[in-house]
Protein backbone atom coordinates (compact mmCIF):
# COMPACT_ATOMS: atom_id res chain seq x y z
CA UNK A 1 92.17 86.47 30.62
CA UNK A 2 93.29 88.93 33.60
CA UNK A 3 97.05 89.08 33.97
CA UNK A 4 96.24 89.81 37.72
CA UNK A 5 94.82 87.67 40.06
CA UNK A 6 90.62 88.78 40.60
CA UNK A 7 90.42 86.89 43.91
CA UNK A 8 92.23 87.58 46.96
CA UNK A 9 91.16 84.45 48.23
CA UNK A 10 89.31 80.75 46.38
CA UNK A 11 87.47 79.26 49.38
CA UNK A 12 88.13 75.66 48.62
CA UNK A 13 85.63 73.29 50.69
CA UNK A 14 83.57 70.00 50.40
CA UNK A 15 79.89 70.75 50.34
CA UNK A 16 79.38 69.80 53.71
CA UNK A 17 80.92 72.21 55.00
CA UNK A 18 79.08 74.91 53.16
CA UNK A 19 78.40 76.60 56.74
CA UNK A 20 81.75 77.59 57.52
CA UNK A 21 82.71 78.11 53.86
CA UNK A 22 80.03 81.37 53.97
CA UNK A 23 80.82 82.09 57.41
CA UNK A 24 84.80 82.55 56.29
CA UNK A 25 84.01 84.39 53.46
CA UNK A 26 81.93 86.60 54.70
CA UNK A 27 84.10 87.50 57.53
CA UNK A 28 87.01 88.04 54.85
CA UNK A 29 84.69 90.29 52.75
CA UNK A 30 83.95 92.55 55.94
CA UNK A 31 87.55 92.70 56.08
CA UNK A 32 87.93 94.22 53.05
CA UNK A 33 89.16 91.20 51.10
CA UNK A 34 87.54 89.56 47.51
CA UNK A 35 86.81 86.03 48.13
CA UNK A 36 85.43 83.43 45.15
CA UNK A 37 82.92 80.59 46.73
CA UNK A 38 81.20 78.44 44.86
CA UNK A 39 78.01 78.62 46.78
CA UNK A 40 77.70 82.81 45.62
CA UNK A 41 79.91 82.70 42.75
CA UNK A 42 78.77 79.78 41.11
CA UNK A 43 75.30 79.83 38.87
CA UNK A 44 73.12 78.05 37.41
CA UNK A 45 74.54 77.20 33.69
CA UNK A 46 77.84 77.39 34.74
CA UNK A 47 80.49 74.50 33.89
CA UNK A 48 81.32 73.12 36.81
CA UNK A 49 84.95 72.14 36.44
CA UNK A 50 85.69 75.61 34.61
CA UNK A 51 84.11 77.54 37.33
CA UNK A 52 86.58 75.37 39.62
CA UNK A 53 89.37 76.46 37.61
CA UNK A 54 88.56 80.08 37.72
CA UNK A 55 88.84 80.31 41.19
CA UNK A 56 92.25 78.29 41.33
CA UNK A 57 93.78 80.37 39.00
CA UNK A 58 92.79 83.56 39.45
CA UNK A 59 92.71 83.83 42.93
CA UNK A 60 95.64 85.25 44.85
CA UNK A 61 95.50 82.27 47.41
CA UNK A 62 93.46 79.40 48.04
CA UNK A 63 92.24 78.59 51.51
CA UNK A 64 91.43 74.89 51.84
CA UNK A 65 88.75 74.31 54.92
CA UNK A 66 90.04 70.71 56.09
CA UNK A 67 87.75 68.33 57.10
CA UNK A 68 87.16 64.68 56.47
CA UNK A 69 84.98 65.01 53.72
CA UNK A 70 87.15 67.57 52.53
CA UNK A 71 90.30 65.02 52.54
CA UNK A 72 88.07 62.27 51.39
CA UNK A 73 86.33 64.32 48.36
CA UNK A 74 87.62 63.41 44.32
CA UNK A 75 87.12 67.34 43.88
CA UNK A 76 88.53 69.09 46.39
CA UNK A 77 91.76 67.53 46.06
CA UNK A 78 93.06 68.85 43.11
CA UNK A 79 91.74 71.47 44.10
CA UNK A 80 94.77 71.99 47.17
CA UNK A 81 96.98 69.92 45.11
CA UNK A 82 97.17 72.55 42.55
CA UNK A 83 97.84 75.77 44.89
CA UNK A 84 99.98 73.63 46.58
CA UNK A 85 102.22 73.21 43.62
CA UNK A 86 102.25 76.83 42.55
CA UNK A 87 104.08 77.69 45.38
CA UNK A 88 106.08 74.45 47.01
CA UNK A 89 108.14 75.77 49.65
CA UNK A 90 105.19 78.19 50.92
CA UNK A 91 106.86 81.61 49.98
CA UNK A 92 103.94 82.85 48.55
CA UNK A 93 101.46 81.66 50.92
CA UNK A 94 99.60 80.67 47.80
CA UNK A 95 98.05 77.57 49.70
CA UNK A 96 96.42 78.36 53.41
CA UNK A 97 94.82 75.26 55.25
CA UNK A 98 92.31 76.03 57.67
CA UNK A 99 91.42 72.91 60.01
CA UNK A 100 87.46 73.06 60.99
CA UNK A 101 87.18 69.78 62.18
CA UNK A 102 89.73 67.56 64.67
CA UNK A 103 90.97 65.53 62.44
CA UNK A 104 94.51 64.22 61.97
CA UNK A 105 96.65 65.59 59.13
CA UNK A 106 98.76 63.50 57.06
CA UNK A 107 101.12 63.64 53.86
CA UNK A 108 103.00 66.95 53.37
CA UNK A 109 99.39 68.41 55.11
CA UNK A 110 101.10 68.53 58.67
CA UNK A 111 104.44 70.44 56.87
CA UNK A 112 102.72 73.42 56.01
CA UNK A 113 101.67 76.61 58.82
CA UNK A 114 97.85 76.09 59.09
CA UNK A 115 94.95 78.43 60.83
CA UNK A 116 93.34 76.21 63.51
CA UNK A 117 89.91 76.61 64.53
CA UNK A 118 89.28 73.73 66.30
CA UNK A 119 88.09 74.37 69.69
CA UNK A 120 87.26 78.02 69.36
CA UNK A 121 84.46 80.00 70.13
CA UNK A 122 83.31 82.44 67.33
CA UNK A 123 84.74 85.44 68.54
CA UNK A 124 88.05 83.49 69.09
CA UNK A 125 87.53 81.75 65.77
CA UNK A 126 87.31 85.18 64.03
CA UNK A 127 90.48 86.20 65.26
CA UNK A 128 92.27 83.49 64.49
CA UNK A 129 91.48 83.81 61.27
CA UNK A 130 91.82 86.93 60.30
CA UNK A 131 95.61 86.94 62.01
CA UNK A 132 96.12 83.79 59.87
CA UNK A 133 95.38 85.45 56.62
CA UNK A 134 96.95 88.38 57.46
CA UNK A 135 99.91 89.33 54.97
CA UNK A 136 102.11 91.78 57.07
CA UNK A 137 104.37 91.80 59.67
CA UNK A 138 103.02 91.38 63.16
CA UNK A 139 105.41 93.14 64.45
CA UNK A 140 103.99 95.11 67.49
CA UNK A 141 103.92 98.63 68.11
CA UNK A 142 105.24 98.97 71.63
CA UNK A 143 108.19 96.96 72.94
CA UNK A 144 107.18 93.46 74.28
CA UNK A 145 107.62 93.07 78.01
CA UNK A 146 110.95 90.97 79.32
CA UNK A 147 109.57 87.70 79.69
CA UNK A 148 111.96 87.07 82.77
CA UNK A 149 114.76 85.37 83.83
CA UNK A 150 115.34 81.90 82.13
CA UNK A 151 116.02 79.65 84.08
CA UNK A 152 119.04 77.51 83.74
CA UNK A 153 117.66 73.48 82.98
CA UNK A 154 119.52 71.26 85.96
CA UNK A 155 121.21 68.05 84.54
CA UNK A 156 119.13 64.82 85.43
CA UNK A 157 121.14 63.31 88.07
CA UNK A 158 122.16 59.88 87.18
CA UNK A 159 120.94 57.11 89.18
CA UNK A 160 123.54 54.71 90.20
CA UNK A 161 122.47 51.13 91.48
CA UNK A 162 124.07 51.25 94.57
CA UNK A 163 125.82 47.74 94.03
CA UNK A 164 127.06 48.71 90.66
CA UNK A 165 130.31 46.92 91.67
CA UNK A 166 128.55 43.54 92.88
CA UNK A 167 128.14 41.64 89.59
CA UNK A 168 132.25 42.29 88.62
CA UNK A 169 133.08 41.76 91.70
CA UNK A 170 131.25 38.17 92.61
CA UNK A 171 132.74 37.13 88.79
CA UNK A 172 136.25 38.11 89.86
CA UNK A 173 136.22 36.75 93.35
CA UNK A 174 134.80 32.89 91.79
CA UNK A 175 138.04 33.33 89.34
CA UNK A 176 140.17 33.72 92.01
CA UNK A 177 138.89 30.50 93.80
CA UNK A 178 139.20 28.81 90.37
CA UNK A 179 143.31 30.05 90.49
CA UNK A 180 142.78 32.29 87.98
CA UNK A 181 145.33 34.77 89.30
CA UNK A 182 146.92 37.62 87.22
CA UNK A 183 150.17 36.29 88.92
CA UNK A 184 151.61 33.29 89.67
CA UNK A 185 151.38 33.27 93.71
CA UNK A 186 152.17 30.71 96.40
CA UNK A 187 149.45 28.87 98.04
CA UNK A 188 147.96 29.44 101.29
CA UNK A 189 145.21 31.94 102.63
CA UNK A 190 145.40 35.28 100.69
CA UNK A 191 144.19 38.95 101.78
CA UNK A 192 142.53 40.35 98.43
CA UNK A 193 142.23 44.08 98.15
CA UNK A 194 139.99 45.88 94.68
CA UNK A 195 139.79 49.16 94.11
CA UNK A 196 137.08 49.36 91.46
CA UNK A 197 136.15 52.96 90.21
CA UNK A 198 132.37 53.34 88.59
CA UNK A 199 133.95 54.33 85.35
CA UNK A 200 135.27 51.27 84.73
CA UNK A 201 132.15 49.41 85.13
CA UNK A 202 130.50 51.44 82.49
CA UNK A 203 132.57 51.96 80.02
CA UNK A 204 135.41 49.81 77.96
CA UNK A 205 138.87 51.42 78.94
CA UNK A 206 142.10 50.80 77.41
CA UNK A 207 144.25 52.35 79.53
CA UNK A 208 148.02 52.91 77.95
CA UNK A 209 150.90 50.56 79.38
CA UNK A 210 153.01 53.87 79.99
CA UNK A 211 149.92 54.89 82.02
CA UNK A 212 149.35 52.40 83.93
CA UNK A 213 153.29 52.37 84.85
CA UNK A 214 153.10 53.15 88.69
CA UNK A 215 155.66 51.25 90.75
CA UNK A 216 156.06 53.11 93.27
CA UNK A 217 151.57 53.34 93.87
CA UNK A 218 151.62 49.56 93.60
CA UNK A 219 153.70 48.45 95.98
CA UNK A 220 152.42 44.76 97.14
CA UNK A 221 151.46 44.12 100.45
CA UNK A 222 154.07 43.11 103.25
CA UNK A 223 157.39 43.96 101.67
CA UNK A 224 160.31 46.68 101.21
CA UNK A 225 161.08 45.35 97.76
CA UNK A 226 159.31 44.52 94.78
CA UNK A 227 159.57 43.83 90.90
CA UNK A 228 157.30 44.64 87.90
CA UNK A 229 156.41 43.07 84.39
CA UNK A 230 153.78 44.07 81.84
CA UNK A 231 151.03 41.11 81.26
CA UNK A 232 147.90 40.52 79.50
CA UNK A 233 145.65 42.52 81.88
CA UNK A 234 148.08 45.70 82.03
CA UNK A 235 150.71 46.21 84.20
CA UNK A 236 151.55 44.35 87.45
CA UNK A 237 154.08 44.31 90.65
CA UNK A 238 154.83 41.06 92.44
CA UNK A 239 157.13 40.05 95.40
CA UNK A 240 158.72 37.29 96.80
CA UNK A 241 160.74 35.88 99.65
CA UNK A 242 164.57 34.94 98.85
CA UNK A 243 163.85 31.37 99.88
CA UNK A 244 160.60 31.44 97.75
CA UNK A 245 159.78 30.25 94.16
CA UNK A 246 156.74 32.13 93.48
CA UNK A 247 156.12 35.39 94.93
CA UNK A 248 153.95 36.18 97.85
CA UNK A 249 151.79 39.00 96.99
CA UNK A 250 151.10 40.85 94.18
CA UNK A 251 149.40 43.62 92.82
CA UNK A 252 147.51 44.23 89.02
CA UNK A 253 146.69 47.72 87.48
CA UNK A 254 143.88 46.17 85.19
CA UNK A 255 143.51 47.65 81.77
CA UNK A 256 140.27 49.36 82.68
CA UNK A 257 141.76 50.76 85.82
CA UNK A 258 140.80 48.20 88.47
CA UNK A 259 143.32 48.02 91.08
CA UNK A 260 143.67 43.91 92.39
CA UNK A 261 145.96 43.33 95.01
CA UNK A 262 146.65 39.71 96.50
CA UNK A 263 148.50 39.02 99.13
CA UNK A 264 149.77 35.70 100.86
CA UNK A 265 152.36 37.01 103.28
CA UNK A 266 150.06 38.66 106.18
CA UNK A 267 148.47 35.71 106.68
CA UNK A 268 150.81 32.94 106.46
CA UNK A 269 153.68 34.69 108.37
CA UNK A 270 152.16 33.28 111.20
CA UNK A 271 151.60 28.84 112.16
CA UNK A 272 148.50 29.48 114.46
CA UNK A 273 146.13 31.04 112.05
CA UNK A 274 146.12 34.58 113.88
CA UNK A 275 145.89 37.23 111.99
CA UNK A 276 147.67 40.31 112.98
CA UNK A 277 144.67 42.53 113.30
CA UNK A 278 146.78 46.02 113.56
CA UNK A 279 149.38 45.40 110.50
CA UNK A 280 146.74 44.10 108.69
CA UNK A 281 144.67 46.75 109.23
CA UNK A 282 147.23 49.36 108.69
CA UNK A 283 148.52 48.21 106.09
CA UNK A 284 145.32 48.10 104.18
CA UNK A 285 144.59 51.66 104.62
CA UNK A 286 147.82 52.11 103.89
CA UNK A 287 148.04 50.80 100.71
CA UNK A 288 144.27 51.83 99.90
CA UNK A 289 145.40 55.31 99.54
CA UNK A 290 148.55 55.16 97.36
CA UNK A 291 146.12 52.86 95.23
CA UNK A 292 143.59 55.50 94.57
CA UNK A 293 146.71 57.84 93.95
CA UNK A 294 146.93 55.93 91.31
CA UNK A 295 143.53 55.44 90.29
CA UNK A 296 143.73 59.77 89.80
CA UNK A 297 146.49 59.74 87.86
CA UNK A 298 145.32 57.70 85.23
CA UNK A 299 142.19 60.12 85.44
CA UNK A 300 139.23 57.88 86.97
CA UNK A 301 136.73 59.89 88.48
CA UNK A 302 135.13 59.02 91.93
CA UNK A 303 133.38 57.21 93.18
CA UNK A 304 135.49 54.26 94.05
CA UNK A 305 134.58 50.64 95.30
CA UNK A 306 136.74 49.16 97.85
CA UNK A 307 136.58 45.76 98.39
CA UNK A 308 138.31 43.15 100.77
CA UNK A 309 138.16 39.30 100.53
CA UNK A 310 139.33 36.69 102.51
CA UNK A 311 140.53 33.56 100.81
CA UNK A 312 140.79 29.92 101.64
CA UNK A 313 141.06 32.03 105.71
CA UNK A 314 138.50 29.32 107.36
CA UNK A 315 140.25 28.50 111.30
CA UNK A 316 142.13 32.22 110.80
CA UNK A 317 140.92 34.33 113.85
CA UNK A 318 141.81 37.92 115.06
CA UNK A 319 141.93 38.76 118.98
CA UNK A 320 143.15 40.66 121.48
CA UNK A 321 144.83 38.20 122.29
CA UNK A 322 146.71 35.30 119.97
CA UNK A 323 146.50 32.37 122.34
CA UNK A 324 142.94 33.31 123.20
CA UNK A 325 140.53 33.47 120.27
CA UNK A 326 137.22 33.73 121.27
CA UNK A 327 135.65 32.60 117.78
CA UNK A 328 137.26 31.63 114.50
CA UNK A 329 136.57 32.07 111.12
CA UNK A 330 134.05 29.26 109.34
CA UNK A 331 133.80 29.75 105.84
CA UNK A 332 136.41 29.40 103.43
CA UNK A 333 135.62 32.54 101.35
CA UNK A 334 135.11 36.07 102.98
CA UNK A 335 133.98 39.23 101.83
CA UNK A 336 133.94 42.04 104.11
CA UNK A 337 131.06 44.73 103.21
CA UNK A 338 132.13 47.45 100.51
CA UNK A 339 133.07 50.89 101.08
CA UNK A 340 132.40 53.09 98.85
CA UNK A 341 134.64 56.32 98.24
CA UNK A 342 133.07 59.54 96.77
CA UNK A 343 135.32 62.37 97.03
CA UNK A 344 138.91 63.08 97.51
CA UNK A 345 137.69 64.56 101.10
CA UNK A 346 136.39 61.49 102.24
CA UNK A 347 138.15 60.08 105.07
CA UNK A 348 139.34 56.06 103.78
CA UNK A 349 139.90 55.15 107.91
CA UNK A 350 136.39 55.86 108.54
CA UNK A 351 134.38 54.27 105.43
CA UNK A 352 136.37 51.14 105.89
CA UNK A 353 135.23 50.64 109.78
CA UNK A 354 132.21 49.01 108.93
CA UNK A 355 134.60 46.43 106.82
CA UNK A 356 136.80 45.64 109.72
CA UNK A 357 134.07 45.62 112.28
CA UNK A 358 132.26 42.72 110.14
CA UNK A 359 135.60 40.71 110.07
CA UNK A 360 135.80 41.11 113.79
CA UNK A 361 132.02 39.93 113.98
CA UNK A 362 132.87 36.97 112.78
CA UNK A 363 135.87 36.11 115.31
CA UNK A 364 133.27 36.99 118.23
CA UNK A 365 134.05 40.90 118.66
CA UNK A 366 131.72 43.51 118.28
CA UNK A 367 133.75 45.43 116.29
CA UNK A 368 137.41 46.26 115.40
CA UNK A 369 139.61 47.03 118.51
CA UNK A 370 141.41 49.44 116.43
CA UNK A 371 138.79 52.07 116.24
CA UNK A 372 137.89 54.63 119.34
CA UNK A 373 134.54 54.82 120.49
CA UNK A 374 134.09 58.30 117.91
CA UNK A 375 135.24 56.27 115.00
CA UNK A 376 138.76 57.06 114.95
CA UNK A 377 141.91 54.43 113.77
CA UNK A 378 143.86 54.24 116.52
CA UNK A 379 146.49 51.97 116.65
CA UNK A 380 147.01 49.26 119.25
CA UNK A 381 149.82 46.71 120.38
CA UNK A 382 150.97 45.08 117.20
CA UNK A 383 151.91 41.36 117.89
CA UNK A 384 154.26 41.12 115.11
């Protein structure tokens, strides 16, 4: 037996595809390559299965022409099988596939470098194959030409549902109509302010107590003074009148970084239902932006969600005038439109106009006194 191999390469093929298996050796053999096919090498006499096995083993590498009836064949398969398993892991290149028909390969078939000739002409064909068989380097002769500048890949910009807030917001608002304050409060009509950034919408924060630890960013709505006490939801302030059991406003630094502040004072300081349109404006903007310092410094990212509700307010009314209301307020819950914050730069007294204006709308105005005709806040006579 020779120690070397004889072949350079054992065409491997089902006999229906005899055509190609000549056409592939021949090309090989005008290469200058030794090929062993079974429809020149084998001959009449010859044992079949022998003559099988002297092209397996004693050719350098085995190139197995894939077809259906190659796949589907009893013969052929032991035929890749066993130059598949002389050399595993392909270092050798002992097994070559070459796919002549569009078929889909399966198993450990799709694993393995094959020459495809599927959809090529013959001269393209013959190239292919000859660069698939080929043993050296490709490395070329000349330096390859600079492909060009690659170009960096820009992030997909996330889509955000523009009332991302809504659902949280509409659950929240029922609890509070249900009692289900953070803090005990006194009754009456109550001003509610959230400051909801997207971040805590989509994701479950746990903010630290020590965090969350602001007093002097939560001050509650219409007082000097205030107190503080750590609850289930975080960390809240709360105030109260001396002559008062329960305070009149507070404000909760929720867990996830919501900022809820409640307030009774601005609207019950006064019998006959007015509501002081410039404090209560002011203060909101106010107390909007000491609320979103602390929104930063717990390190919530814009955008922000402001949100103002009016509770149990039906028969409240603002005017320019407090003995003269033109309309008042019928429903018992109101929610002004959102503004929505984006950026440090944005300017809060100008996103929150459309806000006031709607509470105005309902009282008869067509929008809030307090804002020039270019959009500006400008304060007016306060009647308090």
């Amino acid at each position: 037996m020779l120690n070397e191999p004889k072949y350079d390469f054992f065409i491997s093929y089902n006999h229906k595809d005899k055509g190609y298996a000549e056409w592939i050796a021949w090309l090989l053999e005008d290469a200058g390559y030794s090929t062993y096919i079974q429809a020149w090498d084998f001959t009449a006499g010859n044992n079949f299965i022998l003559a099988m096995q002297e092209g397996a083993t004693y050719a350098d590498k085995t190139l197995a022409l894939l077809s259906e009836s190659y796949l589907s064949s009893d013969f052929t398969q032991p035929e890749w099988a066993a130059a598949f398993g002389a050399d595993p892991k392909g270092t050798n290149r002992k097994f070559i596939p070459v796919r002549i028909q569009d078929i889909k390969l399966d198993g450990l078939l799709p694993q393995i470098i094959h020459i495809d000739l599927v959809g090529k002409d013959e001269g393209e064909a013959k190239r292919e194959l000859l660069k698939g068989v080929q043993m050296d380097r490709k490395k070329p002769l000349e330096a390859p030409k600079f492909p060009g500048k690659i170009p960096a890949v820009e992030k997909p910009v996330e889509i955000i549902p523009t009332d991302w807030y809504q659902q949280w917001l509409d659950n929240r608002i029922d609890s509070l109509n249900d009692d289900q304050f953070s803090n005990e409060i006194m009754e009456g009509a109550k001003l509610v302010l959230h400051i909801i950034p997207l971040a805590s919408i989509n994701k479950e924060f746990n903010i630290p107590i020590k965090e969350l630890k602001q007093p002097r960013n939560l001050m509650p709505f219409y007082t000097t003074g205030w107190d503080y006490k750590v609850n289930k939801d975080g960390y809240c302030t709360f105030a109260k009148w001396p002559q008062s059991k329960l305070p009149h406003g507070y404000v909760q630094f929720f867990r996830n970084g919501i900022i809820e502040a409640v307030d009774t004072g601005i609207l019950e300081a006064n019998s006959d239902k007015f509501i002081p349109y410039v404090k209560f404006e002011k203060d909101i903007l106010k107390h909007i932006k000491t609320y979103i310092e602390a929104i930063n410094n717990v390190g919530l990212k814009f955008p922000v969600a402001i949100s103002i509700s009016l509770l149990d307010i039906c028969d409240y009314f603002v005017s320019a005038n407090p003995k003269y209301p033109r309309e008042k307020i019928k429903v018992d819950t109101l929610k002004l439109p959102v503004a929505i914050l984006n950026s440090s730069r944005d300017n809060i007294d100008e996103i929150m106009k459309d806000s006031f204006d709607y509470l105005w709308n309902h009282c008869g105005f067509e929008r809030s006194l307090n804002f020039d005709e270019n959009g500006n806040w400008v304060e007016k006579n306060s009647f308090l």
